[in-house]
Protein backbone atom coordinates (compact mmCIF):
# COMPACT_ATOMS: atom_id res chain seq x y z
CA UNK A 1 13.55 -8.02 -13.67
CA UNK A 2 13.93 -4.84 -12.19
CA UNK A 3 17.78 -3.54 -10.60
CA UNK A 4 16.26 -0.79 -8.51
CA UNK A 5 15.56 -0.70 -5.06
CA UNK A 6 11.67 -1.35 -3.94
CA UNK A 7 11.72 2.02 -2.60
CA UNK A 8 13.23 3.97 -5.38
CA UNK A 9 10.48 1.91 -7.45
CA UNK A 10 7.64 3.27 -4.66
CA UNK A 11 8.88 6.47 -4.90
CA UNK A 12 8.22 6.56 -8.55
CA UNK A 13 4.90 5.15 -8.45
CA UNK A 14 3.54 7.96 -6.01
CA UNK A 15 1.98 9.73 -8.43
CA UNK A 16 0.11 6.84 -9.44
CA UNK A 17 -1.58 6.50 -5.90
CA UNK A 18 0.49 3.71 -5.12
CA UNK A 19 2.23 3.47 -1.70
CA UNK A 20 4.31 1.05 0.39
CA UNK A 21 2.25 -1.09 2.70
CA UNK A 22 4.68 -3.89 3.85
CA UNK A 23 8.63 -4.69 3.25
CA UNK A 24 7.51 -6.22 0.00
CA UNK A 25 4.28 -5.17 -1.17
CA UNK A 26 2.78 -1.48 -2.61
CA UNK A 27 -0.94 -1.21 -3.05
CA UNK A 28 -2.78 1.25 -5.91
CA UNK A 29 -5.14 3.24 -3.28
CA UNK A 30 -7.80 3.10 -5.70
CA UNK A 31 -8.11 -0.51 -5.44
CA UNK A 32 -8.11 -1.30 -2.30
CA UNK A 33 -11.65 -2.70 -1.20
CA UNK A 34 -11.11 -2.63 2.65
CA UNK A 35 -8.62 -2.60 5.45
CA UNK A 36 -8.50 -5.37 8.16
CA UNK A 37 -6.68 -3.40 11.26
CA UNK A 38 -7.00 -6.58 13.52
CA UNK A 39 -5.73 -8.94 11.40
CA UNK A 40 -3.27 -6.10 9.20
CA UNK A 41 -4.55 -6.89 5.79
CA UNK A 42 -5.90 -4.77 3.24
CA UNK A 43 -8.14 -6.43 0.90
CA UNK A 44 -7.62 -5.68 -3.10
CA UNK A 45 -9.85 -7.15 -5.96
CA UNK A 46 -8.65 -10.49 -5.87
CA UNK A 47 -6.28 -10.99 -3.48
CA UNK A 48 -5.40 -9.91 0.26
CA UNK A 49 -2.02 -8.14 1.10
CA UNK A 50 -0.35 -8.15 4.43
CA UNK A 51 0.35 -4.63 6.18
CA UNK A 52 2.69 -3.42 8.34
CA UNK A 53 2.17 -1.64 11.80
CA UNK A 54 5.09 1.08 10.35
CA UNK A 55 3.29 1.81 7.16
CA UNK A 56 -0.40 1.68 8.44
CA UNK A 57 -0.65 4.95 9.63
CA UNK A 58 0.74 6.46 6.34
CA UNK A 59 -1.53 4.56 4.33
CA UNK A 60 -4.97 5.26 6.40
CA UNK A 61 -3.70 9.01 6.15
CA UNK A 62 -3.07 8.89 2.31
CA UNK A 63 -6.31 7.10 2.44
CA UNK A 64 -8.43 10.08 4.07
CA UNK A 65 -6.62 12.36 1.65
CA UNK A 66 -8.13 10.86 -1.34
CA UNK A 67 -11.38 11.13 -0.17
């Protein structure tokens, strides 16, 4: 169990191309497969996670930086 705020725990995870996509959820960049803007999912390996309309924009621009 971890005694940290999720965001303190994003924070520290940044450098390992992870970022926030929902209230509950952070995504490694390099894993995601594909983005569903209609239906605000992103698609991992094995399993879909939702996104939110406040973090999208961050993550589509963190997106285009690492390619």
């Amino acid at each position: 169990m971890v005694r940290k705020p999720f965001k303190t725990m994003t924070e520290r995870l940044v450098c390992y191309h992870f970022v926030q996509c929902h209230r509950s959820y952070a995504v490694n960049l390099k894993k995601i497969k594909s983005i569903n803007i209609e239906e605000s999912v992103i698609v991992l390996e094995e399993r879909s996670v939702p996104l939110s309309r406040r973090e999208k924009d961050q993550l589509i621009e963190k997106l285009n930086y690492l390619v």
